[in-house]
N, C-alpha and C. Protein backbone atom coordinates (compact mmCIF):
# COMPACT_ATOMS: atom_id res chain seq x y z
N UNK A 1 -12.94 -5.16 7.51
CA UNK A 1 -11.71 -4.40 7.51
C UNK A 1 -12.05 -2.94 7.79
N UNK A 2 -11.32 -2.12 8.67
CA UNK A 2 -11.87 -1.19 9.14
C UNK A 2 -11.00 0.34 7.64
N UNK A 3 -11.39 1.55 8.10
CA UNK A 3 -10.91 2.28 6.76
C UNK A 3 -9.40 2.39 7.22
N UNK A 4 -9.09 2.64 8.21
CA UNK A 4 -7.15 2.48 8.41
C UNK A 4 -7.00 1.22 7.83
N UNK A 5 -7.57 -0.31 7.72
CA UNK A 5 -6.60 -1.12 7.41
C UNK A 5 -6.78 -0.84 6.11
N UNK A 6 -7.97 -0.44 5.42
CA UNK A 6 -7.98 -0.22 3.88
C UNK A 6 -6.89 0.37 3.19
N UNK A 7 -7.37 1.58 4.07
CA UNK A 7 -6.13 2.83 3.75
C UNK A 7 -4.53 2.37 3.58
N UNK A 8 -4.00 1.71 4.82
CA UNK A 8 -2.92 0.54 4.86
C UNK A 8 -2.94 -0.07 3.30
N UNK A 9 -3.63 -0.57 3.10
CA UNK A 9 -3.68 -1.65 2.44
C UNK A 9 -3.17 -1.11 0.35
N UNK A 10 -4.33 0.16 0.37
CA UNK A 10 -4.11 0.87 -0.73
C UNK A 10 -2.85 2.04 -0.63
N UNK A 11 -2.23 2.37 0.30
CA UNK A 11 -1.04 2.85 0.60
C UNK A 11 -0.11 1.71 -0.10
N UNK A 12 -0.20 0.90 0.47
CA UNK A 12 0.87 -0.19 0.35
C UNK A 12 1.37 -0.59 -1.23
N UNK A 13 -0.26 -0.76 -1.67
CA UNK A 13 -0.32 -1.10 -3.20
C UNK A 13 0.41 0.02 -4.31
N UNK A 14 -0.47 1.48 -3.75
CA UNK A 14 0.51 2.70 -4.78
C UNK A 14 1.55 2.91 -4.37
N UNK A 15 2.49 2.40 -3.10
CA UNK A 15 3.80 2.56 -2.77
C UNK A 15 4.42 1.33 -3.88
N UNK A 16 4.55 0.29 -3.71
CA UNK A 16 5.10 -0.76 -4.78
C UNK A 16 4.77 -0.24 -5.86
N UNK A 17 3.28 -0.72 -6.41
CA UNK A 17 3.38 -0.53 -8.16
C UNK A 17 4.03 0.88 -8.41
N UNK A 18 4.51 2.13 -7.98
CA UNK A 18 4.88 3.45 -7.95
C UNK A 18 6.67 2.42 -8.53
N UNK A 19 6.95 1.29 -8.39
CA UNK A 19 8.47 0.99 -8.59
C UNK A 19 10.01 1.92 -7.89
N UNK A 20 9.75 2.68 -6.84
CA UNK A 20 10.99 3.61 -6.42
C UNK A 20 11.64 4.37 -7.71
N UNK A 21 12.46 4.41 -7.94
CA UNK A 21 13.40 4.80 -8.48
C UNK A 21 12.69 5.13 -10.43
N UNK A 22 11.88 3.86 -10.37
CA UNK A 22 11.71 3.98 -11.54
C UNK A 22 10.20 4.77 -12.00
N UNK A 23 9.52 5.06 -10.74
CA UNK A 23 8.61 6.10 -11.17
C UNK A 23 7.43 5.77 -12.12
N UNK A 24 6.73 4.32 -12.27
CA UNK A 24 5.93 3.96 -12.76
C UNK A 24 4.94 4.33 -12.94
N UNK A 25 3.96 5.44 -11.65
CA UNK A 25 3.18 5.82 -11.30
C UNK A 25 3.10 7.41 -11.26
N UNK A 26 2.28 7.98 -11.12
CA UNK A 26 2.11 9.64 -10.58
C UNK A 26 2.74 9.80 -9.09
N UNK A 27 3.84 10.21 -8.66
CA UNK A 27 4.44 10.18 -7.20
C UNK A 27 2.81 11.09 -6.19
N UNK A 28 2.11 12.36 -7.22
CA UNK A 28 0.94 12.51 -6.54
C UNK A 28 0.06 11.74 -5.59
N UNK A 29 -0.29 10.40 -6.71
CA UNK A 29 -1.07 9.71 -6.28
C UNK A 29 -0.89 8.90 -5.08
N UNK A 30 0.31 8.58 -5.37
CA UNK A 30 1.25 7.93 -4.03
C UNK A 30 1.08 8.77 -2.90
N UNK A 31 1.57 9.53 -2.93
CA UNK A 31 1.24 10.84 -1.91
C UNK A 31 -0.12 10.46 -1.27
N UNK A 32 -0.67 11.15 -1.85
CA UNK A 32 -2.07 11.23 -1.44
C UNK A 32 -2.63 10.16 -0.92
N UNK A 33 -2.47 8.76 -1.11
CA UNK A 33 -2.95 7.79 -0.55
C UNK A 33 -2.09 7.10 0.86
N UNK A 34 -0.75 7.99 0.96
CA UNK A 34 -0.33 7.66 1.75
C UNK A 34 -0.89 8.54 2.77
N UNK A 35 -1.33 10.06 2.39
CA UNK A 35 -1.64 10.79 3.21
C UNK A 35 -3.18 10.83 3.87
N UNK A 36 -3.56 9.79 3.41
CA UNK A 36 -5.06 9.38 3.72
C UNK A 36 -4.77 8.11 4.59
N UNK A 37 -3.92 7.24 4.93
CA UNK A 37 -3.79 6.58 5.68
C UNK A 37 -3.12 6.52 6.91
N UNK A 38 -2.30 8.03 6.89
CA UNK A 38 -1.64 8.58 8.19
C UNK A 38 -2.86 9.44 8.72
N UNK A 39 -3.52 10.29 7.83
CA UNK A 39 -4.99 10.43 7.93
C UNK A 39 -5.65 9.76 9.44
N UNK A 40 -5.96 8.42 9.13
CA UNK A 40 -6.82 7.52 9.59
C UNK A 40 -5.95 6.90 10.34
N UNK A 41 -4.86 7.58 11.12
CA UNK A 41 -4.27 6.78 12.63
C UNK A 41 -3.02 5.84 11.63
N UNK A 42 -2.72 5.53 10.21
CA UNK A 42 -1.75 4.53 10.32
C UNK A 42 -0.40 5.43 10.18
N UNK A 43 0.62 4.36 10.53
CA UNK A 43 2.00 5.10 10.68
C UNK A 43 2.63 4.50 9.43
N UNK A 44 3.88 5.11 9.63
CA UNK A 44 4.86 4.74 8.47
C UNK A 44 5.27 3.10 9.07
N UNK A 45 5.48 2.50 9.81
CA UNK A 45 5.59 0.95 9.92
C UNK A 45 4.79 0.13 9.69
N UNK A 46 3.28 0.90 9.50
CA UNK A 46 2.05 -0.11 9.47
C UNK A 46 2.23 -0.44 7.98
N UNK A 47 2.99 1.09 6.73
CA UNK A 47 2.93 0.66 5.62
C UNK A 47 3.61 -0.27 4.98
N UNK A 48 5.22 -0.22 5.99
CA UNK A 48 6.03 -0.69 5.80
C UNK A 48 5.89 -2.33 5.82
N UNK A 49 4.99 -2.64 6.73
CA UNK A 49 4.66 -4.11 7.23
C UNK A 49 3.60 -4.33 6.21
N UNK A 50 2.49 -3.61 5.92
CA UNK A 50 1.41 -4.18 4.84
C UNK A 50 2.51 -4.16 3.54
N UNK A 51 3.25 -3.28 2.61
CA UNK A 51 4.30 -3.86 1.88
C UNK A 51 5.20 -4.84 1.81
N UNK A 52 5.61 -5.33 3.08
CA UNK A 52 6.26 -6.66 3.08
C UNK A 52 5.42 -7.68 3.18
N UNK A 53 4.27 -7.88 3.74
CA UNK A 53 3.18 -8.79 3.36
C UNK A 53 3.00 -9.04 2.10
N UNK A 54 2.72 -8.30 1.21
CA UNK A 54 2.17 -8.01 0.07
C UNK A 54 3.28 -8.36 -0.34
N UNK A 55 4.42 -8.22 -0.82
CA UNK A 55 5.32 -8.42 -1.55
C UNK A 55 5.87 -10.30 -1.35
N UNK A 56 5.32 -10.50 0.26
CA UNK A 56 5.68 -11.99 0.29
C UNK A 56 4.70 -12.76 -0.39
N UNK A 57 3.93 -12.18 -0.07
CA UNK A 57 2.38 -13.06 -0.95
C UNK A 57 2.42 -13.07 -2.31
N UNK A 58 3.34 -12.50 -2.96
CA UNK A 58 3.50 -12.06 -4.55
C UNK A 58 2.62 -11.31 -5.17
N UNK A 59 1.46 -11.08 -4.43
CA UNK A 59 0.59 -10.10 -4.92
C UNK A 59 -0.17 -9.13 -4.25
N UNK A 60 0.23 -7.69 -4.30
CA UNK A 60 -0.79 -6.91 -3.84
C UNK A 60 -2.24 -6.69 -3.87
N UNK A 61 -2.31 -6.14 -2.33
CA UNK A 61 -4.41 -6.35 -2.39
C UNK A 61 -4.40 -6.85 -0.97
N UNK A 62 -5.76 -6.53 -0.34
CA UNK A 62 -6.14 -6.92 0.86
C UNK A 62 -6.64 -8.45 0.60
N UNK A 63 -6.21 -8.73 1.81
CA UNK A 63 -6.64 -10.65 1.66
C UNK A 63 -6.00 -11.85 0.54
N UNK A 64 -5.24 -10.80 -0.26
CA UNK A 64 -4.61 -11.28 -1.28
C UNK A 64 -3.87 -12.89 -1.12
N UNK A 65 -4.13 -13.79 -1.98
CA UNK A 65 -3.70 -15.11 -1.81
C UNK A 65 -2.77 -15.46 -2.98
N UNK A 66 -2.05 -14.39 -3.61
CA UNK A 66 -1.22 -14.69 -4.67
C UNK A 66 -1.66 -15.05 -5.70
N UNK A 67 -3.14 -14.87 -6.01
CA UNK A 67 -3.27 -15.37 -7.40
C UNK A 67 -4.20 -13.88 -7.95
N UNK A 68 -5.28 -14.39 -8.92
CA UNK A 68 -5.40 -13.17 -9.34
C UNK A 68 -6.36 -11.99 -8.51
N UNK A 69 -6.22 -10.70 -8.82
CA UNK A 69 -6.77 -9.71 -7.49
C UNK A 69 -7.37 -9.23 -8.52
């Protein structure tokens, strides 16, 4: 996996567990990992698409197979 898909990948993860609205997380941290993956060439659709992956699979994480990560 190259560091953009990583980056993708851990973008994706502190965007969800972060919950929207409900602020689960440090919005910082979110930040910042998003800004390390626009960083490294990814766009806002690449996150958008590794989050809907992840969310179909029921579990966040690279390679993730829905069970435990």
């Amino acid at each position: 996996m190259s560091q953009k898909e990583e980056a993708v990948c851990e973008a994706a993860i502190a965007v969800l567990e972060h919950g929207g609205p409900a602020c689960l997380t440090d919005p910082k941290t979110v930040m910042q990992t998003l800004e390390r993956a626009y960083d490294l060439g990814a766009t806002q659709d690449d996150v958008i698409a590794e989050m809907r992956r992840q969310h179909a699979s029921g579990s966040p994480g690279p390679g993730s197979t829905g069970g435990d990560a």
